[in-house]
C-alpha atoms as a PDB file:
ATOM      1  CA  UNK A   1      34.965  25.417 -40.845  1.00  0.00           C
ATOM      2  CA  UNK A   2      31.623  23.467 -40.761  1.00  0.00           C
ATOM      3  CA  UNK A   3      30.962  20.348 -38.473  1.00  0.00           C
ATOM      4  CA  UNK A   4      31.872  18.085 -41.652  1.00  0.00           C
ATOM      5  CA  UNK A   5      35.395  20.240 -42.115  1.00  0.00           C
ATOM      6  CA  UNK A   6      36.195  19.585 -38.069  1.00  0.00           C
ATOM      7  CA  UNK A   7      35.772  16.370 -38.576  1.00  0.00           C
ATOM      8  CA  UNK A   8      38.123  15.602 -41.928  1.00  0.00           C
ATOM      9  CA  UNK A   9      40.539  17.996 -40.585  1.00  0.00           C
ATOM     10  CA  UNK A  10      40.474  16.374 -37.262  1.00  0.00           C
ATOM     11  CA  UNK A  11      41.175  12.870 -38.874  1.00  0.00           C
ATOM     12  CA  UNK A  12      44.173  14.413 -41.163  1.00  0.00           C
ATOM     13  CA  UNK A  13      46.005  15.752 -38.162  1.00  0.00           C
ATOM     14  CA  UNK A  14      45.194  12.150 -35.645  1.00  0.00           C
ATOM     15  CA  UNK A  15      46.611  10.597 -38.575  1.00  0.00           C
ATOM     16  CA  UNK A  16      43.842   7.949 -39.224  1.00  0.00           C
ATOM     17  CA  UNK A  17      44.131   6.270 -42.554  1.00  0.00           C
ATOM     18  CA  UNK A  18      41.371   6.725 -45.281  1.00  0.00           C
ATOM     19  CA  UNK A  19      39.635   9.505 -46.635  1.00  0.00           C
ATOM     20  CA  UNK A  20      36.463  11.876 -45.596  1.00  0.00           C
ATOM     21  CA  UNK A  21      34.541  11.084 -44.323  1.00  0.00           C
ATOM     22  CA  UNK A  22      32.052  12.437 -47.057  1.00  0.00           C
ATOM     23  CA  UNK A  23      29.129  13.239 -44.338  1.00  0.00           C
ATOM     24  CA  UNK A  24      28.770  12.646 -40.848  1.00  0.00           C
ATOM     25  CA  UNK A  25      25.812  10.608 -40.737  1.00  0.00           C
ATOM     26  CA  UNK A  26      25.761   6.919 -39.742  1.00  0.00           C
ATOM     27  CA  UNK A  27      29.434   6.826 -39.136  1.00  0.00           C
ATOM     28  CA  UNK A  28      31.219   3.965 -37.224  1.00  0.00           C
ATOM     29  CA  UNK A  29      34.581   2.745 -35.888  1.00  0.00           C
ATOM     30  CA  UNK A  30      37.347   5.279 -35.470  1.00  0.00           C
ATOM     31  CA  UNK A  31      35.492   8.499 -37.638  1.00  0.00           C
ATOM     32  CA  UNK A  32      32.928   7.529 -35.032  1.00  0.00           C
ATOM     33  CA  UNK A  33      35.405   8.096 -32.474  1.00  0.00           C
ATOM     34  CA  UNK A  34      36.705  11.176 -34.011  1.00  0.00           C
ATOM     35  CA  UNK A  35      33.319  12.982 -34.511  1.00  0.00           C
ATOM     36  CA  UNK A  36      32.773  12.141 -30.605  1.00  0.00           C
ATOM     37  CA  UNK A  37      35.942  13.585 -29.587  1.00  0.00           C
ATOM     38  CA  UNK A  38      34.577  16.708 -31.807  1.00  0.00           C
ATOM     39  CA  UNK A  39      31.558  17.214 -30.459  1.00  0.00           C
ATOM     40  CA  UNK A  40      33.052  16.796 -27.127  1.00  0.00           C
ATOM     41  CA  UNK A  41      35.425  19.424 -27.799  1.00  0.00           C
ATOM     42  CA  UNK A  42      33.250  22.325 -29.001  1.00  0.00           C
ATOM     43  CA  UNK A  43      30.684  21.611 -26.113  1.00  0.00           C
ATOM     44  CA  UNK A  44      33.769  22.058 -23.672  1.00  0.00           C
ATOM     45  CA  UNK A  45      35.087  25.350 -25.161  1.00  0.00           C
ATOM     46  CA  UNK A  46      31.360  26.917 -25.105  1.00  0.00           C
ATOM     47  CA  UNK A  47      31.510  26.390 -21.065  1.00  0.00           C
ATOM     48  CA  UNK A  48      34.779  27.625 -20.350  1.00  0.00           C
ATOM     49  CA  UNK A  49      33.215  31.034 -20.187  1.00  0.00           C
ATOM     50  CA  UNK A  50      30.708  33.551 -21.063  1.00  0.00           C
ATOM     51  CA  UNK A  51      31.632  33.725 -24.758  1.00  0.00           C
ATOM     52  CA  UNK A  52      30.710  37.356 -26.459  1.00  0.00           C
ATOM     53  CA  UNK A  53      29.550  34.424 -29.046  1.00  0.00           C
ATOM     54  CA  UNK A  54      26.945  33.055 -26.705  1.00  0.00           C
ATOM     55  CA  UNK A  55      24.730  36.549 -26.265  1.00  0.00           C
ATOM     56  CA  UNK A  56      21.186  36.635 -26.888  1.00  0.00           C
ATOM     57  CA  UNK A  57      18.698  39.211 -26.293  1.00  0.00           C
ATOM     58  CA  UNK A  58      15.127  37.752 -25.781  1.00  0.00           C
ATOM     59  CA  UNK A  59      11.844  38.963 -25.474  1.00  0.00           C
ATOM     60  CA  UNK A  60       9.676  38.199 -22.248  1.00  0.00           C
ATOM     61  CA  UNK A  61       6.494  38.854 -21.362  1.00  0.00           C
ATOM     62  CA  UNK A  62       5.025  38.851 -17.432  1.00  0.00           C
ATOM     63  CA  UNK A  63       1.370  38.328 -17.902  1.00  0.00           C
ATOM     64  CA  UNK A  64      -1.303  40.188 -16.279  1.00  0.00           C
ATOM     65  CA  UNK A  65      -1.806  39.301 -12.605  1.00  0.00           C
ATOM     66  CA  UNK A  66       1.869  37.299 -12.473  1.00  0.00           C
ATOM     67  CA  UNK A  67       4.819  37.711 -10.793  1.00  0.00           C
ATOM     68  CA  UNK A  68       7.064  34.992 -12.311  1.00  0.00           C
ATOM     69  CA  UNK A  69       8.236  33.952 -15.972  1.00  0.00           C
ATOM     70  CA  UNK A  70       8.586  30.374 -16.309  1.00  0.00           C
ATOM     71  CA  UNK A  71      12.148  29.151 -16.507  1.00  0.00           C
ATOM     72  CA  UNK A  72      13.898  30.009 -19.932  1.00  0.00           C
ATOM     73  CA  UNK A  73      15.846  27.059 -19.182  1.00  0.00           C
ATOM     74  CA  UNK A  74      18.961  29.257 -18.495  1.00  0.00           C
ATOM     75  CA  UNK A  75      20.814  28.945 -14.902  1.00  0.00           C
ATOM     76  CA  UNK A  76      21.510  32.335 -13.277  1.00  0.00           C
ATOM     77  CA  UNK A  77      25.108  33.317 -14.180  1.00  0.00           C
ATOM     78  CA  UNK A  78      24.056  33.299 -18.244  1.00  0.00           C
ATOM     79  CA  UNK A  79      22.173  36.138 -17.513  1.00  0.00           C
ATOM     80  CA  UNK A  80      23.295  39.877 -17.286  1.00  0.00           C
ATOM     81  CA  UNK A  81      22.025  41.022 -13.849  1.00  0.00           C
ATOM     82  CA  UNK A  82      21.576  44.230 -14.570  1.00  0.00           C
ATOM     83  CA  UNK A  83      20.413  44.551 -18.317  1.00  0.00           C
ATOM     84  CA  UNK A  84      16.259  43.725 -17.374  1.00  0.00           C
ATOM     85  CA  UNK A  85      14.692  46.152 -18.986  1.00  0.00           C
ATOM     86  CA  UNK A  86      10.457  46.979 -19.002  1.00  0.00           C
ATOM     87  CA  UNK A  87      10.295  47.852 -23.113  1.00  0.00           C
ATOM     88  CA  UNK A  88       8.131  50.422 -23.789  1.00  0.00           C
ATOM     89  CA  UNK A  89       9.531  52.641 -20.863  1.00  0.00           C
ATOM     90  CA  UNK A  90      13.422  51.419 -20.592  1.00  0.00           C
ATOM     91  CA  UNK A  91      13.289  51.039 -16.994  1.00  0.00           C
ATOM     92  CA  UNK A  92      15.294  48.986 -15.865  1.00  0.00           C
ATOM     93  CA  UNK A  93      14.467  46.202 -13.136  1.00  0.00           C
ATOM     94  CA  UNK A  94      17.297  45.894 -10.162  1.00  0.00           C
ATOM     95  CA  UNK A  95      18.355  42.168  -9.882  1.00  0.00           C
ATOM     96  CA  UNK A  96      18.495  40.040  -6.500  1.00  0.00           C
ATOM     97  CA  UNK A  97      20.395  37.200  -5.451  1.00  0.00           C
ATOM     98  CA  UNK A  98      17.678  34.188  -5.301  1.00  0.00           C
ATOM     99  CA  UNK A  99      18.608  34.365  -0.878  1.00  0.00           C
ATOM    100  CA  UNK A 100      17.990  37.834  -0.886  1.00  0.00           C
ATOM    101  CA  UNK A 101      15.033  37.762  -2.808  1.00  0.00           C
ATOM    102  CA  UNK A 102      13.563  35.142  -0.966  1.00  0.00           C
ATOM    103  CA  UNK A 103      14.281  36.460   2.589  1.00  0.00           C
ATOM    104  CA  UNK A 104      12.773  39.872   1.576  1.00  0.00           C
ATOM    105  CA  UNK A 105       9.782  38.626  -0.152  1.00  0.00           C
ATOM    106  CA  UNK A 106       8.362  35.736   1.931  1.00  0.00           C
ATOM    107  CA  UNK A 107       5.098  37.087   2.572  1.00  0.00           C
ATOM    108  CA  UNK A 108       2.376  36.853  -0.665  1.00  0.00           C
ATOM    109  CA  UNK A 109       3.405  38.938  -3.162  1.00  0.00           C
ATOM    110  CA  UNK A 110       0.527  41.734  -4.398  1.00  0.00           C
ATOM    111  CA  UNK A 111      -0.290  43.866  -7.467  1.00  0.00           C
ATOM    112  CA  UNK A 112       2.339  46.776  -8.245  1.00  0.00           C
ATOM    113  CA  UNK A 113       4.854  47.610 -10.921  1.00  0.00           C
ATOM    114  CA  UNK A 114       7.846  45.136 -10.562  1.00  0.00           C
ATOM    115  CA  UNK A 115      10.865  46.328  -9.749  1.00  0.00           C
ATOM    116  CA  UNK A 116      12.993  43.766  -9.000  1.00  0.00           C
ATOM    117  CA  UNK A 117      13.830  40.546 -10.282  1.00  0.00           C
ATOM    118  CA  UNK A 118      15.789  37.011  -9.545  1.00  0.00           C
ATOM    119  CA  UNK A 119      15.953  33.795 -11.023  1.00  0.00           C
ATOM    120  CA  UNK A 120      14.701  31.042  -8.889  1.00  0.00           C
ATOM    121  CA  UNK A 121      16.420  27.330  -8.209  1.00  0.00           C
ATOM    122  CA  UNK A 122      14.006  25.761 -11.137  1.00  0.00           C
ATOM    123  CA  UNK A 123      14.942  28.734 -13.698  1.00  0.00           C
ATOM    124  CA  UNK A 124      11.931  30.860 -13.005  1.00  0.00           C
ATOM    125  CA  UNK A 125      12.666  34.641 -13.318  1.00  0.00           C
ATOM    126  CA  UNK A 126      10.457  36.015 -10.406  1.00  0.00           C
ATOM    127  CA  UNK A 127       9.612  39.513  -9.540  1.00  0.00           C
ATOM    128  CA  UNK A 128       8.269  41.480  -7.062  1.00  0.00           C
ATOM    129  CA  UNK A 129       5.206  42.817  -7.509  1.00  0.00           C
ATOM    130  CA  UNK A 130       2.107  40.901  -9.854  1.00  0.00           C
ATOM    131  CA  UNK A 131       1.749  43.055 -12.871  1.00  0.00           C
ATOM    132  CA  UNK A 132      -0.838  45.454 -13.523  1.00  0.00           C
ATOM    133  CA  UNK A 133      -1.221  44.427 -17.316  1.00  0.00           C
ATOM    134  CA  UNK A 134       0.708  42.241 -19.712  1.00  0.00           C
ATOM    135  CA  UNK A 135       4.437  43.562 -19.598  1.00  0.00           C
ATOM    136  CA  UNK A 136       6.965  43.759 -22.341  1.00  0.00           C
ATOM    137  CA  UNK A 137      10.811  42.674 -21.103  1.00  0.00           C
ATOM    138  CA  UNK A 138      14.073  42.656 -22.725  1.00  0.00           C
ATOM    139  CA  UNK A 139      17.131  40.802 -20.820  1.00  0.00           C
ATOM    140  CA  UNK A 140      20.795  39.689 -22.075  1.00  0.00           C
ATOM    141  CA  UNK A 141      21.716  36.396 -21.416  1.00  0.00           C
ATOM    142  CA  UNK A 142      24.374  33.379 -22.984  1.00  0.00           C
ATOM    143  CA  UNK A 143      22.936  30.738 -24.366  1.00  0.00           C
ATOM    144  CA  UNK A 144      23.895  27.052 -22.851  1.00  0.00           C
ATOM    145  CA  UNK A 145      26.482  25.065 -25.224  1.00  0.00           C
ATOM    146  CA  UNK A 146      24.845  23.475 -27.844  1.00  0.00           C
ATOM    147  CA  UNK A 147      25.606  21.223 -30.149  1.00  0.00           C
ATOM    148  CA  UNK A 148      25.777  21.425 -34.185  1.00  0.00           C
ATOM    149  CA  UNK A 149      23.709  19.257 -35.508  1.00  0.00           C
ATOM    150  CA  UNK A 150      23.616  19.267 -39.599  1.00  0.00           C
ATOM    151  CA  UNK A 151      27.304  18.250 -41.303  1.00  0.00           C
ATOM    152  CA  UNK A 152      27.035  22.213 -42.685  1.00  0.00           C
ATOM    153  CA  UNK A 153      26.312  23.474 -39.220  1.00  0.00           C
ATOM    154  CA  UNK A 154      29.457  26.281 -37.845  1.00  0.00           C
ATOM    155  CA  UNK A 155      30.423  26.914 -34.682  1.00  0.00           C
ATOM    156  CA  UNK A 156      29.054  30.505 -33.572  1.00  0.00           C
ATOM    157  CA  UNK A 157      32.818  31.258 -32.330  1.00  0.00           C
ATOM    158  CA  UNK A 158      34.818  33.322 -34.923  1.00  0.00           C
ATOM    159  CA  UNK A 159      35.554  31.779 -38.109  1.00  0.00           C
ATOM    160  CA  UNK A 160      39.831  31.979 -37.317  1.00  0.00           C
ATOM    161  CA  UNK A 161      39.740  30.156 -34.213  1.00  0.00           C
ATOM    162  CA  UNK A 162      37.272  27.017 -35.680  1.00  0.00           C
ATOM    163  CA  UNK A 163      40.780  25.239 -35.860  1.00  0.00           C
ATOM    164  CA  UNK A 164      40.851  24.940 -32.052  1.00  0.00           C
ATOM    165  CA  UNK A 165      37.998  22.841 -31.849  1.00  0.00           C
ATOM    166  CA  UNK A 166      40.351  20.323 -33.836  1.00  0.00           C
ATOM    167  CA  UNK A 167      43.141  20.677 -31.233  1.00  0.00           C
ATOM    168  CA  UNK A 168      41.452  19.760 -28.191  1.00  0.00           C
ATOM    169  CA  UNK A 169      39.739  17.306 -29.897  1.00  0.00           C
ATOM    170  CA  UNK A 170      42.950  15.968 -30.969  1.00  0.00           C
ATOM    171  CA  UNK A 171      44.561  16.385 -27.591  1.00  0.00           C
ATOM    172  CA  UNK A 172      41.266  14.046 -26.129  1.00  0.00           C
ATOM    173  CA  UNK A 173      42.279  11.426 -29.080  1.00  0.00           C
ATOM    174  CA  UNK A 174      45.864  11.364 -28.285  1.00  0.00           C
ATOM    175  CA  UNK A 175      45.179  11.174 -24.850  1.00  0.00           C
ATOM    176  CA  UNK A 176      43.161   7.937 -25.664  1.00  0.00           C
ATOM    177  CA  UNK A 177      45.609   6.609 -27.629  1.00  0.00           C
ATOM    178  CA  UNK A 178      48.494   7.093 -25.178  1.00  0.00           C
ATOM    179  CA  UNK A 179      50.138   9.332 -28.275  1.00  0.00           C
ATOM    180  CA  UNK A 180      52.470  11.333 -26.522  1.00  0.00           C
ATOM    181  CA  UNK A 181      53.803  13.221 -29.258  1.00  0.00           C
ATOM    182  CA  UNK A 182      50.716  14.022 -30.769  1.00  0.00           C
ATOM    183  CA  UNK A 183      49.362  15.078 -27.446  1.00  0.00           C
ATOM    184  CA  UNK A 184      52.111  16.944 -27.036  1.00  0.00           C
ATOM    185  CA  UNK A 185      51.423  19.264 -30.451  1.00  0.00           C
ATOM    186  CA  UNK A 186      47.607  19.260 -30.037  1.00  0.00           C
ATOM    187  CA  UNK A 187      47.831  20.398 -26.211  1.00  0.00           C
ATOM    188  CA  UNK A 188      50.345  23.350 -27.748  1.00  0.00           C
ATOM    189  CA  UNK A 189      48.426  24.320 -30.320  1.00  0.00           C
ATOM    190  CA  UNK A 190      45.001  24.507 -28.770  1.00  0.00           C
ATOM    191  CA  UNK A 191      47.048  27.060 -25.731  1.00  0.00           C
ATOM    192  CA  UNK A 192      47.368  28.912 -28.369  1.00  0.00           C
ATOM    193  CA  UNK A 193      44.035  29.602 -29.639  1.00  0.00           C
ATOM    194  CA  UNK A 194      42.769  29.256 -25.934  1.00  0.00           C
ATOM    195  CA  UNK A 195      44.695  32.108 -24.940  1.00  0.00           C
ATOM    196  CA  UNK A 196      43.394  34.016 -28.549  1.00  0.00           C
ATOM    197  CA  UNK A 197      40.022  32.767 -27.767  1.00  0.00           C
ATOM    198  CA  UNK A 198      40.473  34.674 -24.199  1.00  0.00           C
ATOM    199  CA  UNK A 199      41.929  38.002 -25.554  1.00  0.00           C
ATOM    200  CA  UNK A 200      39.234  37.889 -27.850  1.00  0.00           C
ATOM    201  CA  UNK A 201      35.855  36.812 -26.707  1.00  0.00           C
ATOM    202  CA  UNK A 202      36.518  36.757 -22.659  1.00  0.00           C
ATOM    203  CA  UNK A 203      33.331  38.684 -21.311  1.00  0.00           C
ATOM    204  CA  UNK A 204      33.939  41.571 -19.793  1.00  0.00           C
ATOM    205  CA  UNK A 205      33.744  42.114 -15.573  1.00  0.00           C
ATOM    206  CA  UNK A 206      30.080  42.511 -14.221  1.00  0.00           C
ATOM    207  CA  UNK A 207      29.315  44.739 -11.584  1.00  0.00           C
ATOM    208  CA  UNK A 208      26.110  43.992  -9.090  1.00  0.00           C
ATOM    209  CA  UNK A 209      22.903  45.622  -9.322  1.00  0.00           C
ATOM    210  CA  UNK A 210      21.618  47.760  -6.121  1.00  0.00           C
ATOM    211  CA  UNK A 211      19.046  45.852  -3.775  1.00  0.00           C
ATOM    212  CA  UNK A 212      15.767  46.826  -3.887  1.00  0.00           C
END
């Protein structure tokens, strides 16, 4: 389902008289309501956990004579501590906790070949060495929650479990409305594709890097 679908679907089951809505845009009253509680919803299930959904693979560069990145605008647990990677070589850089890193490296960092990294308070990856020449990185990270933002936009989740944006949504409406039976259904039926949602997409356990 697409935003718009959500949306209609989302009114059908709450029950709200009417048709459509035909597009999202301008909307008012109770669809306004209803495309609230939607957008609500699907920005909720993004940060319930690292989502398989949510992985990205970027490309960095550290610059000549620098040892930090600036922020990606990511905080540390989206990214995958130990999938840094220098790209023409492979090598992989060994992650530090920001307290570790910053204990360890408190006097003025010099020119070397990084090999470790961390990612500061204000989102700067930081490394320990200023490179030699302009360095090509790869890291995995999860993107922050987003939201969709054209009435054709989809959620990046799998297609089969789109419907559970519509429950929880549903289950914030009810909720509202002090609709105890509805609340009832949509709090079942979004356990449901919760729990599918966790067998499915849960990320899997990561293990530490090595200190440097």
């Amino acid at each position: 389902m697409n935003r718009l679908q959500i949306v209609q679907r989302l009114r059908q089951e709450a029950g709200v008289s009417g048709s459509g809505p035909a597009t999202l845009a301008g909307l008012t009253g109770e669809l306004k309501a209803l495309n609230d509680w939607a957008t609500s919803a699907w920005l909720e299930i993004q940060g319930l956990a690292l989502w398989g959904w949510r992985w990205q693979q970027p490309a960095l560069t550290l610059l000549l004579g620098q040892s930090a990145i600036a922020s990606q605008g990511l905080p540390a647990r989206n990214y995958v501590k130990d999938s840094m990677r220098e790209t023409a070589t492979g090598r992989r850089l060994e992650y530090m906790a920001w307290e570790v890193f910053r204990e360890q490296q408190w006097a003025p960092i010099s020119a070397g070949v990084p090999r470790c990294w961390t990612v500061a308070p204000n989102g700067e990856l930081r490394f320990d060495a200023q490179a030699l020449a302009d360095t090509a990185l790869t890291v995995e990270v999860y993107a922050n929650p987003s939201e969709l933002a054209a009435d054709t936009d989809e959620p990046a989740m799998p297609a089969h479990l789109h419907i559970g944006i519509v429950w929880l949504a549903l289950q914030k409406y009810a909720g509202r409305e002090e609709a105890g039976t509805l609340y009832q259904t949509a709090e079942r039926e979004w356990g449901k594709i919760k729990r599918q949602l966790e067998r499915e997409c849960a990320p899997e356990i990561e293990l530490g890097g090595a200190l440097c």
